[in-house]
PDB file of N, CA and C in Angstrom:
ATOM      1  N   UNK A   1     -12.335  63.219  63.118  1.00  0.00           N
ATOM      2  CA  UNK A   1     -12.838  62.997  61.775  1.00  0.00           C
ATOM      3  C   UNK A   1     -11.679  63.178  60.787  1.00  0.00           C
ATOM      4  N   UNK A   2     -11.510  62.530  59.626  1.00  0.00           N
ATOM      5  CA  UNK A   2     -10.522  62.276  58.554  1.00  0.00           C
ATOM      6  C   UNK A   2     -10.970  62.646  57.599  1.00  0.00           C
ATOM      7  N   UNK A   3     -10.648  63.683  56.778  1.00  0.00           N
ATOM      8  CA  UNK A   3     -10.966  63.973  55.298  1.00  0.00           C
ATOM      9  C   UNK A   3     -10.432  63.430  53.962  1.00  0.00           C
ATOM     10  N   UNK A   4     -10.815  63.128  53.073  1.00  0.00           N
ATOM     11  CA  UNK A   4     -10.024  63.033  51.746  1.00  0.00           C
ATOM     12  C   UNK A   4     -10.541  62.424  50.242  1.00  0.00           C
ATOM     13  N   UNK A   5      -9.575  62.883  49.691  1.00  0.00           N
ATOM     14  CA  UNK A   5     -10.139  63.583  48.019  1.00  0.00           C
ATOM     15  C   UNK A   5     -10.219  62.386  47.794  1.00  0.00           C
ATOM     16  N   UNK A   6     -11.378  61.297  47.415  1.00  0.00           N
ATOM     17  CA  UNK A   6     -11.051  59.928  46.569  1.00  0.00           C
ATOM     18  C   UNK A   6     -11.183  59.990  45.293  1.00  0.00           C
ATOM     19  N   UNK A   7     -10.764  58.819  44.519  1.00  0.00           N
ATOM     20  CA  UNK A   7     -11.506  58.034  43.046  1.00  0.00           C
ATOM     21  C   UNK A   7     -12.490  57.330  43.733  1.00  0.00           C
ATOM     22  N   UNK A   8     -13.928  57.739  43.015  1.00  0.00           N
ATOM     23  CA  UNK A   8     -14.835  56.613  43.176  1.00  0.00           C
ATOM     24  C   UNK A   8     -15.615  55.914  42.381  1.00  0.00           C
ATOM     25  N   UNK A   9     -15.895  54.629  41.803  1.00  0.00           N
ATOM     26  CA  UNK A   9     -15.964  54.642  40.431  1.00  0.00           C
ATOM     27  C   UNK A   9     -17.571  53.708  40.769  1.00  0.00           C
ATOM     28  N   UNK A  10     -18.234  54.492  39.568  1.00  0.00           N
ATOM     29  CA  UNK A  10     -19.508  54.136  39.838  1.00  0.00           C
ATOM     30  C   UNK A  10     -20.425  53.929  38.200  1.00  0.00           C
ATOM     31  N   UNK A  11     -22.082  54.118  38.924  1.00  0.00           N
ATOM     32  CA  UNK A  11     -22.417  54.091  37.334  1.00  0.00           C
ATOM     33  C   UNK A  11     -23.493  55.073  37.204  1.00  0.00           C
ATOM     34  N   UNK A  12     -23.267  55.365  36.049  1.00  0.00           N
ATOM     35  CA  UNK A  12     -23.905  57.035  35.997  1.00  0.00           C
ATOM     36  C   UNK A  12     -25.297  57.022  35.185  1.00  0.00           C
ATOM     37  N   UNK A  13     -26.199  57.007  35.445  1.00  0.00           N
ATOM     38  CA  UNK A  13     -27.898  56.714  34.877  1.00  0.00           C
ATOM     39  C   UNK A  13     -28.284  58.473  34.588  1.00  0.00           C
ATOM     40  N   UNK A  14     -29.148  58.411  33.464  1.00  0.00           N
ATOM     41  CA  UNK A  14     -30.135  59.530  32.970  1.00  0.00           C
ATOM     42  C   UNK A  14     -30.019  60.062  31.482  1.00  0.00           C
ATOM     43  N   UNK A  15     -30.796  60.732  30.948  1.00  0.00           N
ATOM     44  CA  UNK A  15     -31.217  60.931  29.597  1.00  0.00           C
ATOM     45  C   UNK A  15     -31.167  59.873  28.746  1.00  0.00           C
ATOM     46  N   UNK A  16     -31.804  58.493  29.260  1.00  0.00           N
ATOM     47  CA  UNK A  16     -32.061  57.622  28.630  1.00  0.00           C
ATOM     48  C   UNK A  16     -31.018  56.848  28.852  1.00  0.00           C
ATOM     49  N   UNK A  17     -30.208  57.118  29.374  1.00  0.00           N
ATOM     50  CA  UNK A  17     -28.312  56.668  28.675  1.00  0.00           C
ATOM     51  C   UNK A  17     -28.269  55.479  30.441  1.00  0.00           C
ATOM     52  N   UNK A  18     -26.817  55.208  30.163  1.00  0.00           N
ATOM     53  CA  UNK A  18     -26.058  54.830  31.162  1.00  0.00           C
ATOM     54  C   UNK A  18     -24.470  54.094  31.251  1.00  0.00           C
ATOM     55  N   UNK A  19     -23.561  54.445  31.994  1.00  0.00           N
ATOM     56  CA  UNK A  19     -22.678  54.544  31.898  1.00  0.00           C
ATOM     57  C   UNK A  19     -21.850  54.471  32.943  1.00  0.00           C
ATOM     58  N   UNK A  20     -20.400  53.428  32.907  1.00  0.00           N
ATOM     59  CA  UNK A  20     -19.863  53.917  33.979  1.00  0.00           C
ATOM     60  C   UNK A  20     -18.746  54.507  34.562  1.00  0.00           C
ATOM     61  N   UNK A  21     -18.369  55.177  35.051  1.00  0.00           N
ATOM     62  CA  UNK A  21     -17.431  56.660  35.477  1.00  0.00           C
ATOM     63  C   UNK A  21     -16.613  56.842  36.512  1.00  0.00           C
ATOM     64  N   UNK A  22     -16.431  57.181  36.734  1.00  0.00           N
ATOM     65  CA  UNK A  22     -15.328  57.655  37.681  1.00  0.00           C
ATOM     66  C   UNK A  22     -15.579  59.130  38.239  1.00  0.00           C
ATOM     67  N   UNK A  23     -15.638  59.617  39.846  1.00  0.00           N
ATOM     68  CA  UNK A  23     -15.444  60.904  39.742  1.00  0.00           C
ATOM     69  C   UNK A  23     -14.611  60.732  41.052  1.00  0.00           C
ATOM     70  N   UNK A  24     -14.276  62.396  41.617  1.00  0.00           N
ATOM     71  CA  UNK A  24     -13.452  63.038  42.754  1.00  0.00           C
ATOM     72  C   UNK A  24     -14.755  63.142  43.826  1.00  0.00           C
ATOM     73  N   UNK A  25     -14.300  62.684  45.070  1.00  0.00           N
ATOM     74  CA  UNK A  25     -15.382  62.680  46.149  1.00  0.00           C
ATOM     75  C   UNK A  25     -14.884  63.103  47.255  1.00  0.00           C
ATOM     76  N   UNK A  26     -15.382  64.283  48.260  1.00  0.00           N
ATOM     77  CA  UNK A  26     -14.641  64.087  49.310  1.00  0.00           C
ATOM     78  C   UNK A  26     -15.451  62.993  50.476  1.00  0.00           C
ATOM     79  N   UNK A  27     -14.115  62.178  50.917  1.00  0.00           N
ATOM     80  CA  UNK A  27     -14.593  61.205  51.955  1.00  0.00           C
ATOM     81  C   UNK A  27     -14.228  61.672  53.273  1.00  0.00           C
ATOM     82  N   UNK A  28     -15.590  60.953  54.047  1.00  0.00           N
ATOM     83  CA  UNK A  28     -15.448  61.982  55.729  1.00  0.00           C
ATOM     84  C   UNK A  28     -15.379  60.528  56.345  1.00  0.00           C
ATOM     85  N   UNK A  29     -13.958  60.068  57.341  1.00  0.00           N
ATOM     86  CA  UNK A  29     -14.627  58.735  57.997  1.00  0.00           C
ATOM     87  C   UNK A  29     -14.430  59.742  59.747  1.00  0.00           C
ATOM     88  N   UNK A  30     -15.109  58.812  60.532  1.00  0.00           N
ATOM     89  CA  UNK A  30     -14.947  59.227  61.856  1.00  0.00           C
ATOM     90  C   UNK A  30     -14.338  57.910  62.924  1.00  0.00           C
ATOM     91  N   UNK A  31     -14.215  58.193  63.732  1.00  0.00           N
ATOM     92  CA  UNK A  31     -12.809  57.130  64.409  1.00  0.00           C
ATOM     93  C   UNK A  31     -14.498  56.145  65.260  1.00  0.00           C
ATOM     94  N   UNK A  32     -15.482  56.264  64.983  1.00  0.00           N
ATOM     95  CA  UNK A  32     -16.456  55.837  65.685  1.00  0.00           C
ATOM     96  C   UNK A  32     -16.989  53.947  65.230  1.00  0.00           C
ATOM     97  N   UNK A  33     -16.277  54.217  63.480  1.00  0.00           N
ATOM     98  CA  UNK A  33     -16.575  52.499  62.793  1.00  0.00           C
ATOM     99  C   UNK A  33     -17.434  52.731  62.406  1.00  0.00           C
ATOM    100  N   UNK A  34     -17.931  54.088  61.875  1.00  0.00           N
ATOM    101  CA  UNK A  34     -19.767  54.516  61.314  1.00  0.00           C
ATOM    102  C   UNK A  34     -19.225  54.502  59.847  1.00  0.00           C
ATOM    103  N   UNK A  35     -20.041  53.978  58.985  1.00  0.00           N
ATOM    104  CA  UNK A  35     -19.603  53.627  57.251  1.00  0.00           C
ATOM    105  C   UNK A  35     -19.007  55.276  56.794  1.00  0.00           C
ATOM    106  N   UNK A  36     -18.553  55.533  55.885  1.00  0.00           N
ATOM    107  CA  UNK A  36     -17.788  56.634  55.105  1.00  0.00           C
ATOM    108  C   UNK A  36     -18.990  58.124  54.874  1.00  0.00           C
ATOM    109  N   UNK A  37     -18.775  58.966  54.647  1.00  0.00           N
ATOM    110  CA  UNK A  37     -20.222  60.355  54.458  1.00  0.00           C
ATOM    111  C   UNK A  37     -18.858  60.374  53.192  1.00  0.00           C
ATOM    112  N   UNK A  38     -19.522  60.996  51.968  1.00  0.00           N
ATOM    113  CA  UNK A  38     -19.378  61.283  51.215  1.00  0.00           C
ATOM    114  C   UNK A  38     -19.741  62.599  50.802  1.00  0.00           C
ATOM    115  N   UNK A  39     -19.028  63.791  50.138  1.00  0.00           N
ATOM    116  CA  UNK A  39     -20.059  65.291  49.579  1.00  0.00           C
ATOM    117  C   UNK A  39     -18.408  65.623  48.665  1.00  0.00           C
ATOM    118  N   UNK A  40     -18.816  67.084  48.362  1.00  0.00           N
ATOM    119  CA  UNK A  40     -18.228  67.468  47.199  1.00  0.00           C
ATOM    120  C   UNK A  40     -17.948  66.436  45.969  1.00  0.00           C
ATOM    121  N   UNK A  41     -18.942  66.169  45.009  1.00  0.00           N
ATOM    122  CA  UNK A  41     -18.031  65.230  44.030  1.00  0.00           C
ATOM    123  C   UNK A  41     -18.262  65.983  42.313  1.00  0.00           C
ATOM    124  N   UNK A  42     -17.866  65.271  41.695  1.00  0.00           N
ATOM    125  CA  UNK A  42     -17.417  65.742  40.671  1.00  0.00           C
ATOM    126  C   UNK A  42     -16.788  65.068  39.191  1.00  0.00           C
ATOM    127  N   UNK A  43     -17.596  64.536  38.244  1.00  0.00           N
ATOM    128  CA  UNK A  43     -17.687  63.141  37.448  1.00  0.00           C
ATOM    129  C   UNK A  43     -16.381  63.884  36.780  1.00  0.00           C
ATOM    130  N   UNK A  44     -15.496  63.003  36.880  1.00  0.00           N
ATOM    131  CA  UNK A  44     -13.849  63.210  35.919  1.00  0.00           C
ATOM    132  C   UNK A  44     -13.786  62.490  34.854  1.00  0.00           C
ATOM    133  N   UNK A  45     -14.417  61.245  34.805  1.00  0.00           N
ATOM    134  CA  UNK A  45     -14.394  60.153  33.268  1.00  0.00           C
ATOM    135  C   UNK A  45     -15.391  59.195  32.924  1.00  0.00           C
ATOM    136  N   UNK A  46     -15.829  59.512  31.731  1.00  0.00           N
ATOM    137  CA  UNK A  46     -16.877  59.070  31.265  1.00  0.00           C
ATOM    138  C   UNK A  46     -17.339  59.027  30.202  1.00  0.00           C
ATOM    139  N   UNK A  47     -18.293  58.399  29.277  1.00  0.00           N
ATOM    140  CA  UNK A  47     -18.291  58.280  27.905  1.00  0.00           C
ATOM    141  C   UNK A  47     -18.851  59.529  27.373  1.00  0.00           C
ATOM    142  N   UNK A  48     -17.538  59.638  26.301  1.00  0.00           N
ATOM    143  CA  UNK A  48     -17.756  61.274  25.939  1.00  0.00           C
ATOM    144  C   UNK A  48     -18.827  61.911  25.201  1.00  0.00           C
ATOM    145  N   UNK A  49     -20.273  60.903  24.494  1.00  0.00           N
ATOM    146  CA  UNK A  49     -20.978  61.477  23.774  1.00  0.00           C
ATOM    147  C   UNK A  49     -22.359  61.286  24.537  1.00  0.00           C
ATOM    148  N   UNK A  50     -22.148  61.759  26.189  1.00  0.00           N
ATOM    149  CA  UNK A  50     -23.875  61.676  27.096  1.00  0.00           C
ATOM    150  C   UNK A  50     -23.910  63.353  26.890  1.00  0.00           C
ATOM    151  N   UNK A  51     -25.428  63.519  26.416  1.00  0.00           N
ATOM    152  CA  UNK A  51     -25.850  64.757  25.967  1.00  0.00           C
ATOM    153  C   UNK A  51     -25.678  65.466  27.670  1.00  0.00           C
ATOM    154  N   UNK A  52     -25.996  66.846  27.519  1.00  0.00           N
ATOM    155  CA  UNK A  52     -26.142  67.310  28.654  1.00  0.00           C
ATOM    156  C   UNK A  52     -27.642  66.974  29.758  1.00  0.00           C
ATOM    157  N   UNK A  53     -27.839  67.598  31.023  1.00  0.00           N
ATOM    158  CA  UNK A  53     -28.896  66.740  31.927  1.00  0.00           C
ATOM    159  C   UNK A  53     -28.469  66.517  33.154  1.00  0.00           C
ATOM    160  N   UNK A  54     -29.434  66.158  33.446  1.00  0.00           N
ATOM    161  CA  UNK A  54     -29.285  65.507  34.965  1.00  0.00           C
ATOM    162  C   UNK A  54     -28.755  63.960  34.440  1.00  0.00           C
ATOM    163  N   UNK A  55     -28.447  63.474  35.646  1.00  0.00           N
ATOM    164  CA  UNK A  55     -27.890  62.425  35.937  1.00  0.00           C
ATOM    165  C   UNK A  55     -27.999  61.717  37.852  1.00  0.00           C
ATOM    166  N   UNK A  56     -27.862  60.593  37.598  1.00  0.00           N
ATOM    167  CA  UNK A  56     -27.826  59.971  39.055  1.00  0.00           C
ATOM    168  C   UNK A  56     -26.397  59.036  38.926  1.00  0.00           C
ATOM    169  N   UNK A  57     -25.540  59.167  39.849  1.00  0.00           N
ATOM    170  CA  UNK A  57     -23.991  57.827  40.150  1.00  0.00           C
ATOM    171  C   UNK A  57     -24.533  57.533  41.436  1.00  0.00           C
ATOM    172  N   UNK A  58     -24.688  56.018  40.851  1.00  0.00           N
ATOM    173  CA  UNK A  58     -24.542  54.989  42.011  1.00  0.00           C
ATOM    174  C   UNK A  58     -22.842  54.166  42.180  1.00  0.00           C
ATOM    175  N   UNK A  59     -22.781  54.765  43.645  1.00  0.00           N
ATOM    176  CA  UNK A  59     -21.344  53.734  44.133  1.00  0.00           C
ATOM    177  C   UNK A  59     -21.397  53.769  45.620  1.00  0.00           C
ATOM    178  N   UNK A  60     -20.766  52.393  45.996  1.00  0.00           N
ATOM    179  CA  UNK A  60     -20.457  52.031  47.232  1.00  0.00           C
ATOM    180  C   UNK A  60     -22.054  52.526  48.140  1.00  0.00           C
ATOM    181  N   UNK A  61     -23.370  52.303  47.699  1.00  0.00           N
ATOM    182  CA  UNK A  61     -24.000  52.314  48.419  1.00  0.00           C
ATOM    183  C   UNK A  61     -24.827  53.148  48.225  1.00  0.00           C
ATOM    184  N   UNK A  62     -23.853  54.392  47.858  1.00  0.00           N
ATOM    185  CA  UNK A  62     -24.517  55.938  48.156  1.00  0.00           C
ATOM    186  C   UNK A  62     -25.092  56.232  46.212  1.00  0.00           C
ATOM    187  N   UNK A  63     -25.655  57.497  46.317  1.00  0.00           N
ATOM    188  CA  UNK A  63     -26.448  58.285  44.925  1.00  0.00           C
ATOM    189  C   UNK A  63     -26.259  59.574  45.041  1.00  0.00           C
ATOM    190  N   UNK A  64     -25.595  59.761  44.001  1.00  0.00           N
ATOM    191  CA  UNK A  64     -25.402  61.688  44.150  1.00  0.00           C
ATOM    192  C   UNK A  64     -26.159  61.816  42.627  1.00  0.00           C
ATOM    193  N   UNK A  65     -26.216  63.275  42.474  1.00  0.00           N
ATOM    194  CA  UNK A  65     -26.659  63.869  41.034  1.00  0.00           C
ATOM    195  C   UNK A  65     -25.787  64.708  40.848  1.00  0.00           C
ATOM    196  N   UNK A  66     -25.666  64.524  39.368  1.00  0.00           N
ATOM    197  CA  UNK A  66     -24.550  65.066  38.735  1.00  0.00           C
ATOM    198  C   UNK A  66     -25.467  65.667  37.367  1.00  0.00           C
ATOM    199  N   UNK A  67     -24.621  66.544  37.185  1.00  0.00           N
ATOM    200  CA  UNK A  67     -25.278  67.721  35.825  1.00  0.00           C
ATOM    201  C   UNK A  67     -24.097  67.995  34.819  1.00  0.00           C
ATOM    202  N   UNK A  68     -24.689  67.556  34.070  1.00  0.00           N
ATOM    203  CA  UNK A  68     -23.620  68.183  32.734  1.00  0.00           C
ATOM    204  C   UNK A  68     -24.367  69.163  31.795  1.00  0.00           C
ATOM    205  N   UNK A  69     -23.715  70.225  31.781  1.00  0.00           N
ATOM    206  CA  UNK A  69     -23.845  71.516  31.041  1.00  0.00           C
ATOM    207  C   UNK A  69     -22.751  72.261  29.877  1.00  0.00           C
ATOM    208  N   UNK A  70     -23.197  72.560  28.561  1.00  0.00           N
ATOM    209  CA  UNK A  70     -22.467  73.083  27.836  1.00  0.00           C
ATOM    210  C   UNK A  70     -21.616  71.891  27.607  1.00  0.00           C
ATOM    211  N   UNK A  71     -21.370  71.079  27.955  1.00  0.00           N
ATOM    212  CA  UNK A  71     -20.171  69.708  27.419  1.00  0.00           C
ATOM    213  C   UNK A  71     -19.616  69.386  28.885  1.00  0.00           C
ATOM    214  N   UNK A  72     -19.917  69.927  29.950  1.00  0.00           N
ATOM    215  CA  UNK A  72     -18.929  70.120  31.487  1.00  0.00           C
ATOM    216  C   UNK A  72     -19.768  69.364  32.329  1.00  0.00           C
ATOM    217  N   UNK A  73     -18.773  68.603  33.167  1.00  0.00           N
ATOM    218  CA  UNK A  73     -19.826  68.175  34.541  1.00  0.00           C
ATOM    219  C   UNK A  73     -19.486  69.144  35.456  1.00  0.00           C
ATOM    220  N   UNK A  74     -20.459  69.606  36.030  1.00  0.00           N
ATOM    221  CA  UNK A  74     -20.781  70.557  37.605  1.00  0.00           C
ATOM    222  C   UNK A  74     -20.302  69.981  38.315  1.00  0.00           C
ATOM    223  N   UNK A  75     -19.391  70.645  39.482  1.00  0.00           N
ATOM    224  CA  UNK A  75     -19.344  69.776  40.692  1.00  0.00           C
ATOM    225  C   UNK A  75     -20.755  69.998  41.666  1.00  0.00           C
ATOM    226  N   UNK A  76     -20.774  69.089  42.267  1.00  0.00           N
ATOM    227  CA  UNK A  76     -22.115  68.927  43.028  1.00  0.00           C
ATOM    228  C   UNK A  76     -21.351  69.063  44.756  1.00  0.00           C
ATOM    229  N   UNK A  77     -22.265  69.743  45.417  1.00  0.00           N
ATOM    230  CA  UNK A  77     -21.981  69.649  46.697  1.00  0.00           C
ATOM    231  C   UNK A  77     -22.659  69.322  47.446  1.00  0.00           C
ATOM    232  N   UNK A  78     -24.436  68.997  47.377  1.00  0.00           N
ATOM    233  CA  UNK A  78     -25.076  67.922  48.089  1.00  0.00           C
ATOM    234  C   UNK A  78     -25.622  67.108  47.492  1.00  0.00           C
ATOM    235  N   UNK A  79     -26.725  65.958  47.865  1.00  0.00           N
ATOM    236  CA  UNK A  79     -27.797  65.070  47.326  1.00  0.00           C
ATOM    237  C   UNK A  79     -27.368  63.647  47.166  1.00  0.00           C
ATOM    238  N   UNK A  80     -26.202  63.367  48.141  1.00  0.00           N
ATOM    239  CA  UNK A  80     -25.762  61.907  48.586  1.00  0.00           C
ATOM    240  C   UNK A  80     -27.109  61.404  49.334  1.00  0.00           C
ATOM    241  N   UNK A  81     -27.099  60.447  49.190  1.00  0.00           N
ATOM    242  CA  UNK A  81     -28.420  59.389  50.178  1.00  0.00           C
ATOM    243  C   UNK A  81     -28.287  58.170  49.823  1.00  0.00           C
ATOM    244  N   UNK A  82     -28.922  57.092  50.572  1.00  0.00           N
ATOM    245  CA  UNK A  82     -27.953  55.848  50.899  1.00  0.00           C
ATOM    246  C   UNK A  82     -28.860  54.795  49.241  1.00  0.00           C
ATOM    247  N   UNK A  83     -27.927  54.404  48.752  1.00  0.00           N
ATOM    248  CA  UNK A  83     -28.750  53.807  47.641  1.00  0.00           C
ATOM    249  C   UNK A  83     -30.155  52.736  48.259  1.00  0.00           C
ATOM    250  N   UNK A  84     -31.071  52.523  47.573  1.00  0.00           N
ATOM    251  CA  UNK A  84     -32.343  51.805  48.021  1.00  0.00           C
ATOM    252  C   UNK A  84     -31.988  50.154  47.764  1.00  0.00           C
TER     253      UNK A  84
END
């Protein structure tokens, strides 16, 4: 198995809003040809006036939730699942 820190640039839905961003992801591939696992991520750029909240980023397939608090995005460490 192969680890590593990506850019993944996606689009970021909730509190009415939407937007699209960029965050840090770690990517897991395995030598098997099975598509990418994705966890640890963490929204780095994005339009600076989304109130705080939940949030959903859709990219490359997958959906994580992301939280912004006090002005900060959280890093998130689970709640990837394969987009519908």
């Amino acid at each position: 198995m192969m680890r590593a820190v990506v850019l993944v640039r996606g689009t970021l839905r909730g509190m009415g809003r939407e937007s699209e961003c960029e965050m840090l992801a770690m990517r897991e591939t395995g030598a098997d040809g099975e598509p990418p696992v994705f966890s640890l991520s963490s929204v780095i750029t994005v339009a600076p006036d989304l109130p705080d909240g939940e949030y959903t980023v859709e990219f490359e397939g997958q959906t994580v939730r992301a939280k912004r608090e006090g002005g900060l995005w959280l890093p998130q460490e689970h709640g990837f699942a394969k987009a519908a």
